[in-house]
C-alpha atoms as a PDB file:
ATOM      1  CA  UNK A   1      29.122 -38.857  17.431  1.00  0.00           C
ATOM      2  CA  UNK A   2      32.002 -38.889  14.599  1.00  0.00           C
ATOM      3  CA  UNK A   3      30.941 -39.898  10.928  1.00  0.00           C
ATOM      4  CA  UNK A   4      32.985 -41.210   8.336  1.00  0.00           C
ATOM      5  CA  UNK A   5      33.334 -39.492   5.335  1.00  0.00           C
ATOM      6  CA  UNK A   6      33.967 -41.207   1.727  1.00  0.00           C
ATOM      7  CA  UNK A   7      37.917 -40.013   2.224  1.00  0.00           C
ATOM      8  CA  UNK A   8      37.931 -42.273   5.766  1.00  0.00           C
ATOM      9  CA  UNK A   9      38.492 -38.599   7.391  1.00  0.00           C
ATOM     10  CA  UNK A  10      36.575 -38.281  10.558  1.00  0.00           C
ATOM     11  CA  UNK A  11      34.745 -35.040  12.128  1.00  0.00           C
ATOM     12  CA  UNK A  12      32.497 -34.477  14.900  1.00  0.00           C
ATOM     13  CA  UNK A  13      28.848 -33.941  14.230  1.00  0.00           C
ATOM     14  CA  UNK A  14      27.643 -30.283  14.156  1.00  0.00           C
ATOM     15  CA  UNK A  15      23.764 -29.469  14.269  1.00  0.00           C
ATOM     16  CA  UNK A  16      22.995 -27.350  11.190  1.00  0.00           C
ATOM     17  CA  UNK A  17      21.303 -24.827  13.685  1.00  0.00           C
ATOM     18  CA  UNK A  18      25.100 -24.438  15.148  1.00  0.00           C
ATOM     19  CA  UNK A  19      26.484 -24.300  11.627  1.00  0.00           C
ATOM     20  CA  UNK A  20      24.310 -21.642  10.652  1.00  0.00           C
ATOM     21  CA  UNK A  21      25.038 -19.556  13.902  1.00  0.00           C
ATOM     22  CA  UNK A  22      28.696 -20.093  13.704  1.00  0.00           C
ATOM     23  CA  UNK A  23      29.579 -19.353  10.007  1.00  0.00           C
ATOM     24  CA  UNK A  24      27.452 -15.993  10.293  1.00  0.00           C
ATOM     25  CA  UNK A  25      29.198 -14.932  13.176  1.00  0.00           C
ATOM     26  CA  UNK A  26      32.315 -15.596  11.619  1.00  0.00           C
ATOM     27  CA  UNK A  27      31.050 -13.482   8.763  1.00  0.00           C
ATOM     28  CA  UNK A  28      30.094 -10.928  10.802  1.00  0.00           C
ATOM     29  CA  UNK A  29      33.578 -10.231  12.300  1.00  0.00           C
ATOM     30  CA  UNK A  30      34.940  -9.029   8.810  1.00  0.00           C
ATOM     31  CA  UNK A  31      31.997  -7.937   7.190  1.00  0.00           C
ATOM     32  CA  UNK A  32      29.721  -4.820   8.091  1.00  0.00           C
ATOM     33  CA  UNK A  33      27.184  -5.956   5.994  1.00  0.00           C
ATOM     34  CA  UNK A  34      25.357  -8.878   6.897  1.00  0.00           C
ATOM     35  CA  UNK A  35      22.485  -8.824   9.010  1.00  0.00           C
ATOM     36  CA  UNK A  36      20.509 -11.258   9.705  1.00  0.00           C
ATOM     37  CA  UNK A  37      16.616 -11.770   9.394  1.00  0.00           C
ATOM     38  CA  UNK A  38      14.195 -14.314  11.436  1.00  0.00           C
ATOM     39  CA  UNK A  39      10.687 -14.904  11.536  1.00  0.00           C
ATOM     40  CA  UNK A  40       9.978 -15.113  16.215  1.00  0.00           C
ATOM     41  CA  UNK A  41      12.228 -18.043  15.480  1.00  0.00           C
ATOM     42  CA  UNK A  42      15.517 -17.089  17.187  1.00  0.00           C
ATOM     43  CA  UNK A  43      15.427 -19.576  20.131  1.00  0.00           C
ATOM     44  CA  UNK A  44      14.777 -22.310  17.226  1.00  0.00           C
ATOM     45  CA  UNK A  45      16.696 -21.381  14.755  1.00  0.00           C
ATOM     46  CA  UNK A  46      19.562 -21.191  17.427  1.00  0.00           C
ATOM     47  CA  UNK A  47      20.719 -17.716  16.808  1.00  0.00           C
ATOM     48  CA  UNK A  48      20.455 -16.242  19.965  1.00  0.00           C
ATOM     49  CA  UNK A  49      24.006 -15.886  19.962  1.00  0.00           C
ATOM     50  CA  UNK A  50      24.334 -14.222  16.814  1.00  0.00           C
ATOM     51  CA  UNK A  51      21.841 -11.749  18.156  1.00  0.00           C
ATOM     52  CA  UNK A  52      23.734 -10.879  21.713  1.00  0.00           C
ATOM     53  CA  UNK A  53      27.071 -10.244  19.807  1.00  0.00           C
ATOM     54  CA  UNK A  54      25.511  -8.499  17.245  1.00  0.00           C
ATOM     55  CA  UNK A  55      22.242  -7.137  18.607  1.00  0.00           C
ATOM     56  CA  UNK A  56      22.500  -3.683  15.654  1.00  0.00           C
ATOM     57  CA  UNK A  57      22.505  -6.984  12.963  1.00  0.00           C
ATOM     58  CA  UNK A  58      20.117  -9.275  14.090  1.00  0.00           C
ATOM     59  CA  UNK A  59      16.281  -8.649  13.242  1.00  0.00           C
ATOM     60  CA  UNK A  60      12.981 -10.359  14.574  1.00  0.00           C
ATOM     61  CA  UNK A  61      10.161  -9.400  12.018  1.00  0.00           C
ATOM     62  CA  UNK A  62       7.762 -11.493  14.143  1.00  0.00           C
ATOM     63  CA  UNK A  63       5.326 -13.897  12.157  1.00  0.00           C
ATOM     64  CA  UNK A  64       5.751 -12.151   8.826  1.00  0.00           C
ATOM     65  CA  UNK A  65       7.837 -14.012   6.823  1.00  0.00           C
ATOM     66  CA  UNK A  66       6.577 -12.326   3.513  1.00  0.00           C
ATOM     67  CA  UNK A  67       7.431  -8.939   5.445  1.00  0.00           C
ATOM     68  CA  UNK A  68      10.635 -10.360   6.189  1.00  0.00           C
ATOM     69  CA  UNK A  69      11.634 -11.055   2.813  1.00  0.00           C
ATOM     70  CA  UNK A  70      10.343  -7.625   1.700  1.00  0.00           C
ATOM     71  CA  UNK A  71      12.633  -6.223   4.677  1.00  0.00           C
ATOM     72  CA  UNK A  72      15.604  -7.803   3.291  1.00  0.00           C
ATOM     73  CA  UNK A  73      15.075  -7.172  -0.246  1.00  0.00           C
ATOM     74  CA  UNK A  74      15.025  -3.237   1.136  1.00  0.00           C
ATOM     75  CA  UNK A  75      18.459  -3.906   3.148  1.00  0.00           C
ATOM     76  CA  UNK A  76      19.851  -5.627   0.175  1.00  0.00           C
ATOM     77  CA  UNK A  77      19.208  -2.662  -2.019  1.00  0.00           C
ATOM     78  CA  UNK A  78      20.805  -0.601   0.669  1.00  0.00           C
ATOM     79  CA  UNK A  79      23.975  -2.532   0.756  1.00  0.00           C
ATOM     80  CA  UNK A  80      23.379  -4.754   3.410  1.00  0.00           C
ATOM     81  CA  UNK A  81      23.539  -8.638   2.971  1.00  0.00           C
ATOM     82  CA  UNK A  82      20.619 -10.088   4.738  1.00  0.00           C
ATOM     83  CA  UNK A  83      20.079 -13.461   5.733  1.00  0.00           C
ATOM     84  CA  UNK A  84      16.637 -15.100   6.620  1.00  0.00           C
ATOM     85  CA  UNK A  85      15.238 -17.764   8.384  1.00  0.00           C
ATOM     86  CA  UNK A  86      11.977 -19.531   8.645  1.00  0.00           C
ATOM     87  CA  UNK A  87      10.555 -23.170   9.065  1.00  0.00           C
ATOM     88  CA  UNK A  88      10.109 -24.637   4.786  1.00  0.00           C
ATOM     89  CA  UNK A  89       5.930 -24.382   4.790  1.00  0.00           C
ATOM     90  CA  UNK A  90       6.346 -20.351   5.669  1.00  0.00           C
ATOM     91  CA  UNK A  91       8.938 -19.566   3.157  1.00  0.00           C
ATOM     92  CA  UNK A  92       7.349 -20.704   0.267  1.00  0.00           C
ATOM     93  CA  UNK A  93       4.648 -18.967  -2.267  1.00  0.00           C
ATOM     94  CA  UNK A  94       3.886 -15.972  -0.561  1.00  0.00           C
ATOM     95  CA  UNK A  95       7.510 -15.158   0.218  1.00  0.00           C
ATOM     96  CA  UNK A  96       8.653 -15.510  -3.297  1.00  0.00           C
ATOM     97  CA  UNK A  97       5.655 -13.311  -4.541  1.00  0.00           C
ATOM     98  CA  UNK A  98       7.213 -10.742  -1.920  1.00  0.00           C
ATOM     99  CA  UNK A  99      10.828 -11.475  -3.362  1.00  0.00           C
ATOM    100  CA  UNK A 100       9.102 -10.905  -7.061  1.00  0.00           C
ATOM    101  CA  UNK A 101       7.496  -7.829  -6.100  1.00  0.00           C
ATOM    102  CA  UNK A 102       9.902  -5.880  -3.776  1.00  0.00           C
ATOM    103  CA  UNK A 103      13.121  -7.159  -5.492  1.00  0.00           C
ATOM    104  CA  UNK A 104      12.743  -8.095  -9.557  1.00  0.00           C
ATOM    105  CA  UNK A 105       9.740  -5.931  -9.996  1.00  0.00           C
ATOM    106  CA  UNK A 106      11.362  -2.989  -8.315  1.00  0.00           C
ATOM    107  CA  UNK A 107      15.019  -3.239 -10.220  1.00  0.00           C
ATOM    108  CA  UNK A 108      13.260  -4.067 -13.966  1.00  0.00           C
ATOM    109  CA  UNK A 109      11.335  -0.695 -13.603  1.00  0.00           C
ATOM    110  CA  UNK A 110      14.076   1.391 -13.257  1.00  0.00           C
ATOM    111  CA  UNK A 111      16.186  -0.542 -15.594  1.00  0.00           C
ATOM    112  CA  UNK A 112      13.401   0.050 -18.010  1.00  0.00           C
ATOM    113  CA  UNK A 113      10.782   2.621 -18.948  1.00  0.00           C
ATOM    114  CA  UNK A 114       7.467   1.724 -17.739  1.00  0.00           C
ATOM    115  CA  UNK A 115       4.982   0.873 -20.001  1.00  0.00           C
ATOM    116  CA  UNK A 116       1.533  -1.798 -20.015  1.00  0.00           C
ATOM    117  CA  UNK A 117       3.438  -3.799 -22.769  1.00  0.00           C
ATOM    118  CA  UNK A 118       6.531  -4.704 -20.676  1.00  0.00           C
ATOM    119  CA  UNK A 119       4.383  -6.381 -17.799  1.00  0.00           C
ATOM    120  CA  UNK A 120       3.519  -9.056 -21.260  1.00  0.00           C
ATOM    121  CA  UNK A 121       7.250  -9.502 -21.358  1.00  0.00           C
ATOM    122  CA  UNK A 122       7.423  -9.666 -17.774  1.00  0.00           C
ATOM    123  CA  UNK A 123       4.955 -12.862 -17.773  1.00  0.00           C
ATOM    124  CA  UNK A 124       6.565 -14.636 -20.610  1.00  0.00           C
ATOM    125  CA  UNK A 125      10.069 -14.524 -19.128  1.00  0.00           C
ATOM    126  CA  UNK A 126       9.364 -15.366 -15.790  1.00  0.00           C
ATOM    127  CA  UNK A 127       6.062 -17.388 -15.796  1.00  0.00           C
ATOM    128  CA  UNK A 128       6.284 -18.737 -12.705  1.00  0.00           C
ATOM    129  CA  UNK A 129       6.034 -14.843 -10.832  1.00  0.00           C
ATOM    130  CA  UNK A 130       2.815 -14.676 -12.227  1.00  0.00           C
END
């Protein structure tokens, strides 16, 4: 199946599953870093490939995804470049508390001394964390 683009250009049709799969891997040949997370989604997701040429890189938290996003806030802080994966309904609220917590939470107090008073300043500047 070919679609036409507004420039009349045509190009074959790639499933976004395949997109995803291919870019990383093309990451992944000139760039230690990234890793990628998924949530017992690989067959899905279609990253079994990913994960047979890069087996130390590729991660199955299992049916966690709020683990999973606490995993790679902890790789990101390492260094590491994580990508995740998960179906929309099970990346939503609960992973972004887990982003909050293990990510923003975690670099404001050691940017800052801790003290009661700065969790106040912490509400009004991002309201929707809390």
């Amino acid at each position: 199946m070919a679609v036409v683009l507004a420039n009349k250009h045509e190009k074959e049709a790639v499933e976004m599953r395949a997109a995803l799969c291919e870019t990383l891997m093309q990451l992944a040949e000139t760039r230690e870093d990234i890793v990628y997370l998924d949530a017992d989604l690989f067959g899905s997701s279609g990253m079994k490939k990913f994960a047979k040429a890069y087996p130390d890189r590729a991660f199955d938290v299992g049916i966690a995804e709020a683990n999973m996003i606490g995993v790679a806030a902890g790789m990101s802080a390492t260094g590491k470049t994580p990508f995740v994966h998960s179906f929309g309904p099970f990346a939503t609220r609960r992973c972004f508390d887990q982003l909050f917590l293990s990510g923003l939470w975690t670099q404001y107090r050691q940017c800052h001394r801790f003290r009661p008073r700065h969790y106040r300043s912490l509400q009004r500047r991002y309201p929707h964390a809390f």
